[in-house]
Protein backbone atom coordinates (compact mmCIF):
# COMPACT_ATOMS: atom_id res chain seq x y z
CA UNK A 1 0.00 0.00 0.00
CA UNK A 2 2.77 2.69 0.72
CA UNK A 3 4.11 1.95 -2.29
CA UNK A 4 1.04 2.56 -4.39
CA UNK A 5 0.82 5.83 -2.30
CA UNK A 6 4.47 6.70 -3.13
CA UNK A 7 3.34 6.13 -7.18
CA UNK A 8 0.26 7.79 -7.31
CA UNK A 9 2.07 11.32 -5.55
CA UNK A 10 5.06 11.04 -8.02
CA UNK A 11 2.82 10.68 -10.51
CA UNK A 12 0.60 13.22 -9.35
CA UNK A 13 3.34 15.75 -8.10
CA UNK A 14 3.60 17.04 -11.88
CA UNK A 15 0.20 18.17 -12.37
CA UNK A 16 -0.14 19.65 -8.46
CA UNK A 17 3.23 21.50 -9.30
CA UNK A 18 2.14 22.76 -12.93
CA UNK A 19 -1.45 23.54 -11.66
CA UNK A 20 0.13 26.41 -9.26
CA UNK A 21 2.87 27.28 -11.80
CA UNK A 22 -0.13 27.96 -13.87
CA UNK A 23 -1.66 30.59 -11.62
CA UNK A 24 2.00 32.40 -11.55
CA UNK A 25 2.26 32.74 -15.02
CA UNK A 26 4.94 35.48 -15.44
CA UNK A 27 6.20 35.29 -12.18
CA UNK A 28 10.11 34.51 -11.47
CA UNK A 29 9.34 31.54 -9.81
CA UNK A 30 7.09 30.56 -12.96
CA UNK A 31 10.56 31.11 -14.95
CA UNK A 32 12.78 29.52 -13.08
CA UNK A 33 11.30 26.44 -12.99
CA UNK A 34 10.65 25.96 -16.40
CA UNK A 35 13.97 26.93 -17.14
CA UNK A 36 15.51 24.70 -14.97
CA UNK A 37 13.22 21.97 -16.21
CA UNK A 38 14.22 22.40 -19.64
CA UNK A 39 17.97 22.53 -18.79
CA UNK A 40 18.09 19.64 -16.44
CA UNK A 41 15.28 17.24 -17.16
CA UNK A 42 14.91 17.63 -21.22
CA UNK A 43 18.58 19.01 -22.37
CA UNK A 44 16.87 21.94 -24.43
CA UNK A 45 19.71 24.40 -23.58
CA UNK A 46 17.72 27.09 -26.44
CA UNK A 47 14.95 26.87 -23.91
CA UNK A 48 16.60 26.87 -20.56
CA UNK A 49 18.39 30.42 -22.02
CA UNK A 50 15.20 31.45 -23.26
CA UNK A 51 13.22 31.40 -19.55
CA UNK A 52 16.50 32.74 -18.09
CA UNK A 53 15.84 35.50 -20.38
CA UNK A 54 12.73 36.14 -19.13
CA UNK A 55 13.22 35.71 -15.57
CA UNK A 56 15.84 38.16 -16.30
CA UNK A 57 13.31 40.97 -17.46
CA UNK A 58 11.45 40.31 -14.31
CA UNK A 59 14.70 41.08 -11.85
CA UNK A 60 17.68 42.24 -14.10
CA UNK A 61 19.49 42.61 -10.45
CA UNK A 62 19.67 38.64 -9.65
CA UNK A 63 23.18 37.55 -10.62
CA UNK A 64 22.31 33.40 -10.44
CA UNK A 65 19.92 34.18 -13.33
CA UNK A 66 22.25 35.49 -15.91
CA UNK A 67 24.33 32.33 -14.30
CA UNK A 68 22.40 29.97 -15.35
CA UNK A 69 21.82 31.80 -18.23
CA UNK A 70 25.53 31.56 -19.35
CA UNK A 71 25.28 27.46 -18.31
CA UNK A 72 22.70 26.71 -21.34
CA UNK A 73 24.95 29.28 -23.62
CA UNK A 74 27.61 27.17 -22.86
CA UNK A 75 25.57 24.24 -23.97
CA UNK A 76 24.89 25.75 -26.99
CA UNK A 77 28.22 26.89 -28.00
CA UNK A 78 27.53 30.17 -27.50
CA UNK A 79 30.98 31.78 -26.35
CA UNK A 80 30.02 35.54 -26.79
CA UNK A 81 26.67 35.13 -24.91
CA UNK A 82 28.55 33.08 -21.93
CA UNK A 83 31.55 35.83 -22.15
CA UNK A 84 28.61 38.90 -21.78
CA UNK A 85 26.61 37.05 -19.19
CA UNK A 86 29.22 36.21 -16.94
CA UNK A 87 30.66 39.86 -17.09
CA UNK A 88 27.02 41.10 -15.88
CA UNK A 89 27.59 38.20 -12.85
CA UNK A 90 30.64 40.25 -12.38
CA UNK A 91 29.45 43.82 -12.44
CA UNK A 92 26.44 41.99 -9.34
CA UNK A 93 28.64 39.78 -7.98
CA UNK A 94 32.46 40.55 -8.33
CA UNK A 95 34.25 37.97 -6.56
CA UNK A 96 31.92 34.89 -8.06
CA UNK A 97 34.54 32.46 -9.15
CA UNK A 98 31.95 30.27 -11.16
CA UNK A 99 31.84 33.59 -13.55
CA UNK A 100 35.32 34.03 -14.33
CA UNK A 101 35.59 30.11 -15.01
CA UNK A 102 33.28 30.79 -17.17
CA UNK A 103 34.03 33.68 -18.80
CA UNK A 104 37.48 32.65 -19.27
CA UNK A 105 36.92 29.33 -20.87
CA UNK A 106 34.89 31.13 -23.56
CA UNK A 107 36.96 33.76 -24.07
CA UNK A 108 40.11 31.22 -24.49
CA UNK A 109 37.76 29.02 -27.27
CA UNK A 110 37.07 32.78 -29.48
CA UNK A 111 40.94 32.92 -28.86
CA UNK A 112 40.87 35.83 -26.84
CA UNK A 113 44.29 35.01 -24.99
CA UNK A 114 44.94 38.08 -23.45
CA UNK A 115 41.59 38.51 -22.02
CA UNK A 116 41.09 34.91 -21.24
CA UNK A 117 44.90 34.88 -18.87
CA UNK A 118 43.05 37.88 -16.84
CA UNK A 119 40.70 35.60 -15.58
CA UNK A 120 42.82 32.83 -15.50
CA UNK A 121 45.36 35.29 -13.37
CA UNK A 122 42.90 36.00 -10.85
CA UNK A 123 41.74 32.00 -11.17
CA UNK A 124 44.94 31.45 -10.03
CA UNK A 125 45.56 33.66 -7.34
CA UNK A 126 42.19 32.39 -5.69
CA UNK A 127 43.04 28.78 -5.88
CA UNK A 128 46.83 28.59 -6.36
CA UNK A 129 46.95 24.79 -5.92
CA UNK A 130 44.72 24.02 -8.99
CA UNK A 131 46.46 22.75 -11.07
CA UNK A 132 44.06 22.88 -14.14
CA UNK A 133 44.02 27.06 -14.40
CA UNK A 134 47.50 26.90 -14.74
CA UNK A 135 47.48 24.63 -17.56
CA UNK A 136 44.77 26.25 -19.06
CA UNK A 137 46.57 29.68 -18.58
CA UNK A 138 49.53 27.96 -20.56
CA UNK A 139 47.73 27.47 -23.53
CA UNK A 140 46.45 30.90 -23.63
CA UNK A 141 49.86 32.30 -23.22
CA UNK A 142 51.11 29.20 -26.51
CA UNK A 143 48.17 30.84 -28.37
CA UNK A 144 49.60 34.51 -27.66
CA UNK A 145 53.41 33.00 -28.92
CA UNK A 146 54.97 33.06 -25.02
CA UNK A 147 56.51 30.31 -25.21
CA UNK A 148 58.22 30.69 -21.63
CA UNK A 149 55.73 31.75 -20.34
CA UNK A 150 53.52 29.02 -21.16
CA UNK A 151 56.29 26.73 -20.19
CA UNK A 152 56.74 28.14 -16.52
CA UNK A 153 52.51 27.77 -16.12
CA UNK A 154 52.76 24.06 -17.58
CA UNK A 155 55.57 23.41 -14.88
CA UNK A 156 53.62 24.79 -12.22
CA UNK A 157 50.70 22.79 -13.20
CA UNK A 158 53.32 19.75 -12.64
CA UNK A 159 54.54 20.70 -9.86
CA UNK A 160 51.35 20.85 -8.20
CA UNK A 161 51.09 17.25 -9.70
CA UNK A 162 48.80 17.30 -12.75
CA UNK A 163 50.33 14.53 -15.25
CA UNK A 164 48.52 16.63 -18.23
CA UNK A 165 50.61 19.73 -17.28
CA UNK A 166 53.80 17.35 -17.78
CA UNK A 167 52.46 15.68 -20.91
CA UNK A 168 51.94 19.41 -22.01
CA UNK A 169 55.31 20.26 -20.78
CA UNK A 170 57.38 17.50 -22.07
CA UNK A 171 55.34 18.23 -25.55
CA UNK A 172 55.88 21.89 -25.98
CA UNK A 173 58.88 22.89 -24.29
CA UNK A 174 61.56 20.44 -24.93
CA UNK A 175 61.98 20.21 -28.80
């Protein structure tokens, strides 16, 4: 019997949930949770961004919104619309080290190295024993033609113990 109770509420939970959704139609809430929905339980990043958006209108001063936003943008390959939204997380929420992961990563894959070892810098001087942002630093500085430089962030990523920061190493600075 409680297990026939436990199917009938998940099955039910759905329609209670989307029956009060329904009265908060264009509310934040209302938003969120199709947005979130969309991301996580269907994969439609296009739709997840597009109820960010909206949310967005409805409190343009929430930084986790254009978060979340920049998440499906990511998903959809969309480095310039990860790179803005992650600077507006920025501008609400300066220290928010989620944003310039973010921000960097797209900025390194439109090849904007200079920008990109910015955020890696302060990446790095937040969490000096990652070994990955020093890695990923390196590359931006290989794309920019610093060799050296490149070479001291791969041996840093080593040192910390990363063995792709030595296959990196061994590859690109002993020829």
């Amino acid at each position: 019997m409680k297990n026939r109770a436990m199917l009938l509420f998940l099955f039910l939970m759905p329609f209670l949930v989307m029956g009060q959704l329904g009265r908060k139609r264009d509310s934040l809430d209302y938003y969120k949770y199709l947005a979130q929905a969309e991301f996580d339980m269907v994969g439609d990043y296009a739709s997840a961004a597009y109820y960010m958006s909206k949310a967005i209108r409805l409190d343009p001063r929430d930084f986790e919104l254009y978060e979340l936003r920049a998440f499906a943008k990511d998903y959809l390959g969309d480095n310039q619309g990860v790179e803005s939204d992650c600077s507006i997380v920025l501008q609400l929420d300066p220290g928010n080290i989620y944003a310039y992961v973010g921000r960097a990563y797209a900025r390194m894959r439109m090849k904007k190295y200079a920008e990109a070892i910015q955020d890696f810098d302060f990446l790095v001087q937040t969490e000096p024993n990652f070994a990955g942002y020093y890695i990923d630093r390196g590359h931006c500085k290989l794309g920019l033609k610093d060799l050296d430089a490149a070479c001291a962030d791969f041996k840093q990523g080593s040192e910390l113990g990363s063995a792709d920061a030595y296959r990196t190493m061994m590859d690109n600075c002993f020829r």
